[in-house]
C-alpha atoms as a PDB file:
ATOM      1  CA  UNK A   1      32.910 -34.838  36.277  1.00  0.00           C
ATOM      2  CA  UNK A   2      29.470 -33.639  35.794  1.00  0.00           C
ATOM      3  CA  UNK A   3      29.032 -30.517  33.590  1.00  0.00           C
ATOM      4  CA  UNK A   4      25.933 -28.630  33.475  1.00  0.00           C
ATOM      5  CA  UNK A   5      23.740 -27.766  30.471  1.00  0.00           C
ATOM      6  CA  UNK A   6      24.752 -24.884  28.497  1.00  0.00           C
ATOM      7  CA  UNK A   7      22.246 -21.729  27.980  1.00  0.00           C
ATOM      8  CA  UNK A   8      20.983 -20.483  25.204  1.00  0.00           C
ATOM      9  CA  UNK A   9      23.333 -18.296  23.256  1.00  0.00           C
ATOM     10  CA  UNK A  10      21.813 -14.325  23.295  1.00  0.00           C
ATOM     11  CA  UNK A  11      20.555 -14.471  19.975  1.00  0.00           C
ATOM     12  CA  UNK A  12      19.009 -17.625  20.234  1.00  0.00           C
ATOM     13  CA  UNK A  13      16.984 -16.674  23.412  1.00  0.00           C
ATOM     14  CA  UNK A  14      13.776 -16.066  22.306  1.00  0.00           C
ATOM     15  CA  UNK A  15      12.520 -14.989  26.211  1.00  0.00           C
ATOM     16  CA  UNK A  16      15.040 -12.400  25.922  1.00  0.00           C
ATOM     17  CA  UNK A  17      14.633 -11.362  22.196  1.00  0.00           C
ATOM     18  CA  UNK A  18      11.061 -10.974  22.772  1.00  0.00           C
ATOM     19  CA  UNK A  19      11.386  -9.017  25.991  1.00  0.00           C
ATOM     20  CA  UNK A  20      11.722  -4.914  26.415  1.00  0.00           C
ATOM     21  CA  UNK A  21      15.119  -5.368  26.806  1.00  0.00           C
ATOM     22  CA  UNK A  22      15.982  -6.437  23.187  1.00  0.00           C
ATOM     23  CA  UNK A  23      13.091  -4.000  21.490  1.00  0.00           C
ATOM     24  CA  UNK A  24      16.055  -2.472  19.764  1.00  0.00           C
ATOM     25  CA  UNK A  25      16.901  -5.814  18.129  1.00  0.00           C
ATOM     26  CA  UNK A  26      14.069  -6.227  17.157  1.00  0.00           C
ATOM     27  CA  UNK A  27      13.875  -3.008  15.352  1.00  0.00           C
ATOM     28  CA  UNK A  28      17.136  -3.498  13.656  1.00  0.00           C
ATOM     29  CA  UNK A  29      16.264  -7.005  12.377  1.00  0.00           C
ATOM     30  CA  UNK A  30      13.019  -4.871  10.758  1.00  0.00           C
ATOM     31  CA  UNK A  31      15.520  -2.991   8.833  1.00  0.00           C
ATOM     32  CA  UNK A  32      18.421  -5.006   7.762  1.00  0.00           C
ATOM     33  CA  UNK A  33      16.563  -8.722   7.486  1.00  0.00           C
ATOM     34  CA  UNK A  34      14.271  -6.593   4.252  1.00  0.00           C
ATOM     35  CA  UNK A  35      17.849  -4.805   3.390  1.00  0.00           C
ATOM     36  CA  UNK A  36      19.408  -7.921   2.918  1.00  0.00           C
ATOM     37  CA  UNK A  37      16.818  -9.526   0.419  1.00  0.00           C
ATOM     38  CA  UNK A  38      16.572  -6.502  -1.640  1.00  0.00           C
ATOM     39  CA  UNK A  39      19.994  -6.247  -1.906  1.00  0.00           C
ATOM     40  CA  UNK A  40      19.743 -10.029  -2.911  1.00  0.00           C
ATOM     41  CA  UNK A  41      17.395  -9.301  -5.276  1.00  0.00           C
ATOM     42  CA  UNK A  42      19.112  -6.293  -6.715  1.00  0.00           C
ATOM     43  CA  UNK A  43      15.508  -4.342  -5.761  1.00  0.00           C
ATOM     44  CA  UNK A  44      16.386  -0.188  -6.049  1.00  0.00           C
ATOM     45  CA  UNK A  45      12.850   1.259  -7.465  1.00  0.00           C
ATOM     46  CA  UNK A  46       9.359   0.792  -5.782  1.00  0.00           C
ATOM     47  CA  UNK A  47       5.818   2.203  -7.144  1.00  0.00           C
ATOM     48  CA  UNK A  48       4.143   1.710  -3.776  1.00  0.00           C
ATOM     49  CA  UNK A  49       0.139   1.180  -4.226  1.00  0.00           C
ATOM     50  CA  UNK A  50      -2.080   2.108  -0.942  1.00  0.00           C
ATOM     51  CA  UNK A  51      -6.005   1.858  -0.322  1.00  0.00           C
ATOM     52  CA  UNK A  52      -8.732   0.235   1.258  1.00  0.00           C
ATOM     53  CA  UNK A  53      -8.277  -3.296   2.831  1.00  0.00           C
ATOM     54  CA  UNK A  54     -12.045  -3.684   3.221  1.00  0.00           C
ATOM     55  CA  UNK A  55     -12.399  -3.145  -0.689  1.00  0.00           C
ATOM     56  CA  UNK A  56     -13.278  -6.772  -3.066  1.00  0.00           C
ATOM     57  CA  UNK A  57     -13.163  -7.619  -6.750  1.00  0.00           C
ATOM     58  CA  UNK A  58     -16.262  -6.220  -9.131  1.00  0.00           C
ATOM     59  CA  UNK A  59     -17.344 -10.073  -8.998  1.00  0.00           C
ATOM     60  CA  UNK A  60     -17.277 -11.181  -5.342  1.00  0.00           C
ATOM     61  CA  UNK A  61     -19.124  -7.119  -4.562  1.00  0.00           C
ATOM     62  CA  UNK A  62     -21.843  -8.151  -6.812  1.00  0.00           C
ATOM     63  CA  UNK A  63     -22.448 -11.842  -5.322  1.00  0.00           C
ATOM     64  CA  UNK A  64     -22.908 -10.635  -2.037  1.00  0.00           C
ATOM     65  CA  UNK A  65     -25.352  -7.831  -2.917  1.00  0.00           C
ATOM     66  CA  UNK A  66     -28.063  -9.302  -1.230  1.00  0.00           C
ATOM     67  CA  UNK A  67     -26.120 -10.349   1.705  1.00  0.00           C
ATOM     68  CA  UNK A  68     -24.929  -6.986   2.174  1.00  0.00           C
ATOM     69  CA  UNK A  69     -28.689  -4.955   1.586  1.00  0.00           C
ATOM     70  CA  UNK A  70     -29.906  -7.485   4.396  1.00  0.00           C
ATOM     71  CA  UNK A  71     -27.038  -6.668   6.272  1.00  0.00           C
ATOM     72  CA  UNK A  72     -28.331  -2.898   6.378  1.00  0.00           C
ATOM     73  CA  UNK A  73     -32.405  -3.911   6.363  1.00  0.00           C
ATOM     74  CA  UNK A  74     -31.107  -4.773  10.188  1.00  0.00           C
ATOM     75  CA  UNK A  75     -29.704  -1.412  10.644  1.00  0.00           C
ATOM     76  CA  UNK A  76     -32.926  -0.428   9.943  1.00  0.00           C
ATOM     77  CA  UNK A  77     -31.822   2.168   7.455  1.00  0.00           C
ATOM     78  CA  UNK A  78     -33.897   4.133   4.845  1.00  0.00           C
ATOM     79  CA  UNK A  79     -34.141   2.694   1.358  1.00  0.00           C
ATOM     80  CA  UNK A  80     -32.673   5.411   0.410  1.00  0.00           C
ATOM     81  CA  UNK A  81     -29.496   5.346   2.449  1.00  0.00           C
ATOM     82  CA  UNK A  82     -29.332   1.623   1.758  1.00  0.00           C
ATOM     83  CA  UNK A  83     -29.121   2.581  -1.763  1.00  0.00           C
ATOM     84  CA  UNK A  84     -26.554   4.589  -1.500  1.00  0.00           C
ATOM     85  CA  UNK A  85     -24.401   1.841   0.715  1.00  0.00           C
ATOM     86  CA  UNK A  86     -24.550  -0.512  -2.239  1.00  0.00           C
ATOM     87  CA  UNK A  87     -23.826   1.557  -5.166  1.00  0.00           C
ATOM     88  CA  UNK A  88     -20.710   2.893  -3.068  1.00  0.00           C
ATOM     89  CA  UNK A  89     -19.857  -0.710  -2.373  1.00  0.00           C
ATOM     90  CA  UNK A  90     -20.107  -1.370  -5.674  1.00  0.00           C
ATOM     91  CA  UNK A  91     -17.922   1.937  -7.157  1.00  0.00           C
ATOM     92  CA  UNK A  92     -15.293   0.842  -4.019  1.00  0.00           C
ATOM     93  CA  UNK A  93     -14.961  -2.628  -6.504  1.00  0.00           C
ATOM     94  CA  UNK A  94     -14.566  -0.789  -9.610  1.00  0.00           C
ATOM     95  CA  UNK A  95     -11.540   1.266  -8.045  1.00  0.00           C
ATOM     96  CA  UNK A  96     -10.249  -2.525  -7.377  1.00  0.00           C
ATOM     97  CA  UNK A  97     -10.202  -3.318 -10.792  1.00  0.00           C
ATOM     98  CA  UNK A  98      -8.572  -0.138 -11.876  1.00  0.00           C
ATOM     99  CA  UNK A  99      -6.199  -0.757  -9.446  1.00  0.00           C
ATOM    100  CA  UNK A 100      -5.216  -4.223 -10.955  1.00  0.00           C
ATOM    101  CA  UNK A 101      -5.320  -3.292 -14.344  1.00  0.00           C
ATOM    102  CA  UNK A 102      -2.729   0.290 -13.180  1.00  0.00           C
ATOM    103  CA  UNK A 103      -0.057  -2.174 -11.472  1.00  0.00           C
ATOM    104  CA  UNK A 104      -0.535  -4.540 -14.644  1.00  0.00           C
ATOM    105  CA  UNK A 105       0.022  -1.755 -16.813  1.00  0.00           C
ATOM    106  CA  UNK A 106       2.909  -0.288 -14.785  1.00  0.00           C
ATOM    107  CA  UNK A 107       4.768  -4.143 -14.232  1.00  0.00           C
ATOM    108  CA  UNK A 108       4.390  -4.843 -17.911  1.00  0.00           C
ATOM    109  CA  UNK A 109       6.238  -1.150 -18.807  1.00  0.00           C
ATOM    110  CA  UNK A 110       8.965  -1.771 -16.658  1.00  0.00           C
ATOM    111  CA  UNK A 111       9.726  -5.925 -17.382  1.00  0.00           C
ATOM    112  CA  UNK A 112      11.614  -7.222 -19.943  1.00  0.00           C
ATOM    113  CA  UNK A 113      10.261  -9.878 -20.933  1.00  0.00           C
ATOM    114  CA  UNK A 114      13.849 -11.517 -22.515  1.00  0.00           C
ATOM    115  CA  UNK A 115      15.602 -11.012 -19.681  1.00  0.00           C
ATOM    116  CA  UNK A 116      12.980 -10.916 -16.771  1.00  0.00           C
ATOM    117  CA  UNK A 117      14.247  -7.974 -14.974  1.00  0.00           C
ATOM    118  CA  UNK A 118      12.402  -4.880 -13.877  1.00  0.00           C
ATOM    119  CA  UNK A 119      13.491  -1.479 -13.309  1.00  0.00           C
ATOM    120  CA  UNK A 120      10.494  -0.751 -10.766  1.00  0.00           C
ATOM    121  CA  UNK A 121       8.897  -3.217  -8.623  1.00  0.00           C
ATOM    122  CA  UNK A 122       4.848  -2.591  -7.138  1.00  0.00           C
ATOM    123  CA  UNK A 123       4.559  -2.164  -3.263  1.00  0.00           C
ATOM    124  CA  UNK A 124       1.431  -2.600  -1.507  1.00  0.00           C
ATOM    125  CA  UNK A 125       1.222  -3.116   2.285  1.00  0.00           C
ATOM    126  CA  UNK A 126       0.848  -6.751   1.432  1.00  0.00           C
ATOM    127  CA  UNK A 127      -2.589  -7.711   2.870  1.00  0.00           C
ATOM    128  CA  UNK A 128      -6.127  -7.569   0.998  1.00  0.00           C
ATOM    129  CA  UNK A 129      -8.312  -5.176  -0.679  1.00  0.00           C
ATOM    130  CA  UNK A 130      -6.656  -2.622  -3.117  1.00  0.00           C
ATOM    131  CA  UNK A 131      -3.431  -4.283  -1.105  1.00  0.00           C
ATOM    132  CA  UNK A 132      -4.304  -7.281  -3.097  1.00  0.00           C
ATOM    133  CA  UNK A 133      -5.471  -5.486  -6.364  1.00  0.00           C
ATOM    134  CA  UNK A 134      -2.106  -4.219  -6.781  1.00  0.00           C
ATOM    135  CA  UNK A 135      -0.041  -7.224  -6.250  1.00  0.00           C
ATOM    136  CA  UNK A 136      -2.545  -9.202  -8.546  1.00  0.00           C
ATOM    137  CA  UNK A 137      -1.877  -7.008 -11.012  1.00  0.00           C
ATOM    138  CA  UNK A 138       1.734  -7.433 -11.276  1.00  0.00           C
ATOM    139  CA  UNK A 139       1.007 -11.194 -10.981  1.00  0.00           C
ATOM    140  CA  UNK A 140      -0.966 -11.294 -13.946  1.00  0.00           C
ATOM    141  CA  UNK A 141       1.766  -9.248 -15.936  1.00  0.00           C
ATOM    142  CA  UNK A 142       3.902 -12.275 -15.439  1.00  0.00           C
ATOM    143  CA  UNK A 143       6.238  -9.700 -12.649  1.00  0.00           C
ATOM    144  CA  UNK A 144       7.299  -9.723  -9.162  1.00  0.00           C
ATOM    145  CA  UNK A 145       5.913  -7.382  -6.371  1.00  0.00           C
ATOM    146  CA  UNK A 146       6.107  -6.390  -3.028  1.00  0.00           C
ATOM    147  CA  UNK A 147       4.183  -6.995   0.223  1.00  0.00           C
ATOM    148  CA  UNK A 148       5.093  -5.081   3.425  1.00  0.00           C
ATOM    149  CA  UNK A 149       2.442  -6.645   5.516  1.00  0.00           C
ATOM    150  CA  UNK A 150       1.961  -5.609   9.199  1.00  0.00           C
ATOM    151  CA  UNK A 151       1.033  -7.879  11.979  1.00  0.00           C
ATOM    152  CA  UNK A 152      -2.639  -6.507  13.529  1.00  0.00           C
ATOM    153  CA  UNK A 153      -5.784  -7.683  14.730  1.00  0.00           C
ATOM    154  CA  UNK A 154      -8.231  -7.347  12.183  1.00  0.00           C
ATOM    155  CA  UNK A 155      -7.993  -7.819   8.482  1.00  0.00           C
ATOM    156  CA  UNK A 156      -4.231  -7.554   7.890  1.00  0.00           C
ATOM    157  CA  UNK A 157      -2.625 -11.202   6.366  1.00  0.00           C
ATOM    158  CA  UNK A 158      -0.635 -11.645   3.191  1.00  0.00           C
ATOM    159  CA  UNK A 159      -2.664 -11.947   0.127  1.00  0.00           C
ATOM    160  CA  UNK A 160      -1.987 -14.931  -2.486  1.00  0.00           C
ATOM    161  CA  UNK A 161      -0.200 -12.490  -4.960  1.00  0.00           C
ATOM    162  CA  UNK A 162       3.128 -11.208  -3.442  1.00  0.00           C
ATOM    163  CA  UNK A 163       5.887 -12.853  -4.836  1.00  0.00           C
ATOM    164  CA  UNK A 164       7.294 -15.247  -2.021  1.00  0.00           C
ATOM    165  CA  UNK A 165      10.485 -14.040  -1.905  1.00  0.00           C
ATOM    166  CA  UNK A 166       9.329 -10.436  -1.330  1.00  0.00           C
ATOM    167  CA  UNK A 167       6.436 -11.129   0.921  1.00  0.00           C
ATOM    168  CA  UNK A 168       7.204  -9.498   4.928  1.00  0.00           C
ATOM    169  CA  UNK A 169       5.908  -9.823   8.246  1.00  0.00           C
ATOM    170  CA  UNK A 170       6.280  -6.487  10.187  1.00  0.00           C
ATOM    171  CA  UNK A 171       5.401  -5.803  14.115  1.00  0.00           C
ATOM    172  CA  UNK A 172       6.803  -2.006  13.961  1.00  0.00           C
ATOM    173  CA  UNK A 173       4.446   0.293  11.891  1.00  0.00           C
ATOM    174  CA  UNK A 174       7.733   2.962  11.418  1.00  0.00           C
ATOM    175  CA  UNK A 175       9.947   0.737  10.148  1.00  0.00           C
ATOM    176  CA  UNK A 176       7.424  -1.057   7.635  1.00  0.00           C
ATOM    177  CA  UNK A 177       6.560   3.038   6.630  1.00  0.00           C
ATOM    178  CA  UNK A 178      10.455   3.788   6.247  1.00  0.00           C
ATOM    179  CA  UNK A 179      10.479   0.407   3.227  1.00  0.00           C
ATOM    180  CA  UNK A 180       7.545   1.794   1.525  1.00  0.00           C
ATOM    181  CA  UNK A 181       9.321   5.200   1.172  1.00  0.00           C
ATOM    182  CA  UNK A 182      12.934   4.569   0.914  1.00  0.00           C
ATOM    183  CA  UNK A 183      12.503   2.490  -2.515  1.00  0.00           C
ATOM    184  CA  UNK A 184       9.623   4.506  -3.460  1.00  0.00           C
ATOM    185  CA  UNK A 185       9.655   6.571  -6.796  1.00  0.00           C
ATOM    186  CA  UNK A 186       5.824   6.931  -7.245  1.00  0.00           C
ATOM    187  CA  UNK A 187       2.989   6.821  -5.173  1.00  0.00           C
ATOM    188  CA  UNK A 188      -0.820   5.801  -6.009  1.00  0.00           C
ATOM    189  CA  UNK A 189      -3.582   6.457  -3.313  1.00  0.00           C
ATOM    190  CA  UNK A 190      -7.085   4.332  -4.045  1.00  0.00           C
ATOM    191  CA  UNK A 191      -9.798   5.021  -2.293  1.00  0.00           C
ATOM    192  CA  UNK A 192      -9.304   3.817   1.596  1.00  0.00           C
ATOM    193  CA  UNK A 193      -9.687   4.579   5.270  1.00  0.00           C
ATOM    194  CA  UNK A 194      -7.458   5.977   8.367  1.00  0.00           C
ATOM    195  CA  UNK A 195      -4.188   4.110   7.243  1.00  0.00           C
ATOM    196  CA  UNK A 196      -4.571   5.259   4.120  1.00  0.00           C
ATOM    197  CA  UNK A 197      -4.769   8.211   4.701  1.00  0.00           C
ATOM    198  CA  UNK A 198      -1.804   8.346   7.508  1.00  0.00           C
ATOM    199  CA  UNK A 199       0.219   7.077   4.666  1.00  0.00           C
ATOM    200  CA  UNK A 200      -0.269   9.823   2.156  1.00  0.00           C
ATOM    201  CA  UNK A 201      -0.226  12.508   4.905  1.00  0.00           C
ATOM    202  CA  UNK A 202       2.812  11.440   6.294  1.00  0.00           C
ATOM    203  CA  UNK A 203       4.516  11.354   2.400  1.00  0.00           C
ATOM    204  CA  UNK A 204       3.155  15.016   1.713  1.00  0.00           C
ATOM    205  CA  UNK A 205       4.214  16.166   5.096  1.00  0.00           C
ATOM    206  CA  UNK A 206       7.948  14.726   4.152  1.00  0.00           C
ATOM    207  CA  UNK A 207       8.135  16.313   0.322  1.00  0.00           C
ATOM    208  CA  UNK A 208       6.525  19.347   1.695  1.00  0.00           C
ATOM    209  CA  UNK A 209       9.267  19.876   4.840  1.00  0.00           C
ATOM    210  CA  UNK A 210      11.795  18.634   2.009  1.00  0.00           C
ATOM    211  CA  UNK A 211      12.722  15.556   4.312  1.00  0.00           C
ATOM    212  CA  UNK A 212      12.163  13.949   0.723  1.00  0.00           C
ATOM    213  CA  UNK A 213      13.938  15.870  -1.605  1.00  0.00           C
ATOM    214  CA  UNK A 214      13.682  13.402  -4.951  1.00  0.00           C
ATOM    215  CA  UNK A 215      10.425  13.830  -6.652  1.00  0.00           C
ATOM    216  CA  UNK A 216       7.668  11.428  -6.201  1.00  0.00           C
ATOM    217  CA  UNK A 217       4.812  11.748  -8.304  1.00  0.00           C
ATOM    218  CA  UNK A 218       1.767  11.015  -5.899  1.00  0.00           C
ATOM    219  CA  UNK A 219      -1.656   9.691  -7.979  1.00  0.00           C
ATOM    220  CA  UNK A 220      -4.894   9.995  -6.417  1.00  0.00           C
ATOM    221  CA  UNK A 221      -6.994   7.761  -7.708  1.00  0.00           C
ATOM    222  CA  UNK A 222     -10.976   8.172  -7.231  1.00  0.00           C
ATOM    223  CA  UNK A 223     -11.969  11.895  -7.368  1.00  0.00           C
ATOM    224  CA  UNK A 224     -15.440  10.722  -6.118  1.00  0.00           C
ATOM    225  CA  UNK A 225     -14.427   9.147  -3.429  1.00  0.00           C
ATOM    226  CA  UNK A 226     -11.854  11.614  -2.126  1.00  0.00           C
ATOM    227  CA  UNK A 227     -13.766  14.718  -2.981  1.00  0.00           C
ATOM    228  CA  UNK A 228     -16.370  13.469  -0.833  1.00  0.00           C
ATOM    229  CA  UNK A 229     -14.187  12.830   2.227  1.00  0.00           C
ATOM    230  CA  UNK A 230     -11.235  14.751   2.073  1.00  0.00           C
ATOM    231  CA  UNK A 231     -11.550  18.847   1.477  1.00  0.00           C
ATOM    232  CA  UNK A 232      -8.086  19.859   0.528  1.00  0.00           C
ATOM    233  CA  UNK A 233      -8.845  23.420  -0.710  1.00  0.00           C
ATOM    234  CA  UNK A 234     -10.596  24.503   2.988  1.00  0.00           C
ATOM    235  CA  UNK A 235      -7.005  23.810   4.011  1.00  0.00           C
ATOM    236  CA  UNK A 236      -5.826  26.566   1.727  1.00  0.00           C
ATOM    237  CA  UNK A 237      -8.951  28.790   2.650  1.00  0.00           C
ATOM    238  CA  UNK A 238      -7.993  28.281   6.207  1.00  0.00           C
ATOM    239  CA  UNK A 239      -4.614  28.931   5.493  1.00  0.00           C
ATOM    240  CA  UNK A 240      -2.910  25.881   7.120  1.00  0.00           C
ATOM    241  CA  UNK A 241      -1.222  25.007   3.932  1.00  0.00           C
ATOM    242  CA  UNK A 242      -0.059  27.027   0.510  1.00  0.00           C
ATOM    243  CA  UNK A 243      -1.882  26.506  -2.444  1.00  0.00           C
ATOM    244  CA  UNK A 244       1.439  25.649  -4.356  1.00  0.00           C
ATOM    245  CA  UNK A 245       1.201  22.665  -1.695  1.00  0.00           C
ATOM    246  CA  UNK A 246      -1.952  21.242  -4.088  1.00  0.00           C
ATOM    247  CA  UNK A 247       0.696  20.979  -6.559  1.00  0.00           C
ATOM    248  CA  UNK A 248       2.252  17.962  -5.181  1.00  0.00           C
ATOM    249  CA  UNK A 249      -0.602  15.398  -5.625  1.00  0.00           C
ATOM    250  CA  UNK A 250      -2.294  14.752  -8.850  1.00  0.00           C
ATOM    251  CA  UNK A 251      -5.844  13.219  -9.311  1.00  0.00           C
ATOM    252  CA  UNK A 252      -6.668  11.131 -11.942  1.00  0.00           C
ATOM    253  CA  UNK A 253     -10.042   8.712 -13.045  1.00  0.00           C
ATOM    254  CA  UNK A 254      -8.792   6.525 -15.482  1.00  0.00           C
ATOM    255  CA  UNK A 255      -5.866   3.817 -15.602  1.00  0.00           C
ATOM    256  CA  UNK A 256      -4.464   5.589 -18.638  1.00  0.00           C
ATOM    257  CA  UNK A 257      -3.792   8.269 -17.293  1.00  0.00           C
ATOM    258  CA  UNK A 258      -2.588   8.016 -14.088  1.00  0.00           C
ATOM    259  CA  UNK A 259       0.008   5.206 -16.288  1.00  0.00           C
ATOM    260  CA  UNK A 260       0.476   8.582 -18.251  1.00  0.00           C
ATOM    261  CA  UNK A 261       1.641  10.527 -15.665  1.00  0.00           C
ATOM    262  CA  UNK A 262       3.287   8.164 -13.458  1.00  0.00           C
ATOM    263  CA  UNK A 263       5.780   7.531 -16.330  1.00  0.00           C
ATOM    264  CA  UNK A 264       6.059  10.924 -17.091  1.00  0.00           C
ATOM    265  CA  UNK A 265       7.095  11.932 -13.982  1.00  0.00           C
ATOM    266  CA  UNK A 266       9.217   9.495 -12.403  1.00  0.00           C
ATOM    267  CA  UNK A 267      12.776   9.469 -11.951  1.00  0.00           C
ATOM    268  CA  UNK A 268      14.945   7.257 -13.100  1.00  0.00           C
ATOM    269  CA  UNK A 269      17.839   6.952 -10.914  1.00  0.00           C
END
């Protein structure tokens, strides 16, 4: 008797599981695949870490200098707007090493060093730039972190410093923002672009409509930088949001004290 070859079994079907059909799987294995390893891991506290993926190290900004003011001789820009493009460039490096030495500075309060446990763990969104910056930092402290890393075109792939067992791969933007906030017990903002700045709306939005009713302390690191692009008193003047609403984010300039008021302000539950 002949017998004929037996299909795949549903969840090994990869035709189906990447199809329409099993988008819901998909989602679910987004949620309970990370709950599963920080559960392992016995992971309960995040300081989550967002900013700039286009940002580099003080180092690498100055080596390419040159590269980058011929770069923007071929725009044909003024010297003066040239100059202005390269001592930006070089600030947007500085912030990197601030945000190293803050998640170095944050790992190396929380770890014990006799038993090797921490109490909080650094989150970035796992790719480069200030991504990068804060994972190196808790590297460097001798500490695990976090990478939530998101699956994109341009720019987005796991940088060298996320502990491997903590390092993930997500296709679903929601889900990936539900892990930074569900563990999350302090937020910094560096200087960055339009997903940085979805992120922190979307947290302010939540505290403010009390979807997030524990405090977390939100640092926002780089008054130059986000005085210069983001007005948040003409929101008040316009009377789109309360002034009380100012309240819930806190700018700071130096590592020590943002570290100052990070520990001073988060729970410990």
């Amino acid at each position: 008797m002949e017998y004929r070859k037996r299909p795949p079994k549903a969840y090994r079907n990869l035709d189906f599981l990447h199809s329409r059909d099993a988008r819901s799987i998909r989602i679910l294995a987004e949620y309970y695949e990370p709950l599963s390893r920080f559960q392992k891991y016995g992971i309960e506290n995040s300081i989550v870490f967002f900013g700039s993926a286009r940002s580099t190290d003080l180092k690498s900004a100055k080596k390419d200098i040159e590269k980058f003011r011929v770069h923007l001789e071929k725009e044909q820009l003024p010297e003066k707007e040239i100059e202005i493009r390269i001592n930006r460039r070089l600030k947007l490096a500085e912030y990197y090493e601030d945000a190293v030495k803050l998640s170095e500075k944050l790992t190396l309060w929380t770890l014990d060093k006799k038993t090797g446990k921490q109490e909080y763990y650094i989150c970035s969104g796992g790719g480069p730039g200030m991504m990068e910056a804060a994972n190196k930092g808790a590297h460097k402290a001798g500490g695990k972190s976090i990478g939530l890393n998101i699956s994109i075109p341009m720019e987005q792939y796991p940088n060298r410093y996320i502990s491997e067992e903590l390092m993930f791969e997500f296709h679903y933007f929601f889900i990936r923002k539900f892990w930074f906030i569900y563990l999350a017990k302090a937020l910094v903002v560096f200087p960055g672009g339009f997903g940085t700045m979805d992120e922190l709306m979307e947290v302010i939005t939540l505290i403010q409509t009390q979807k997030l009713t524990r405090r977390l302390p939100i640092v926002i690191y780089g008054s130059d930088y986000w005085n210069d692009v983001l007005n948040l008193n003409a929101l008040v003047q316009w009377g789109t949001i309360s002034h009380k609403d100012l309240d819930l984010i806190y700018f700071a300039d130096e590592v020590d004290t943002a570290f100052d008021y990070l520990v001073k302000n988060m729970d410990k539950e």
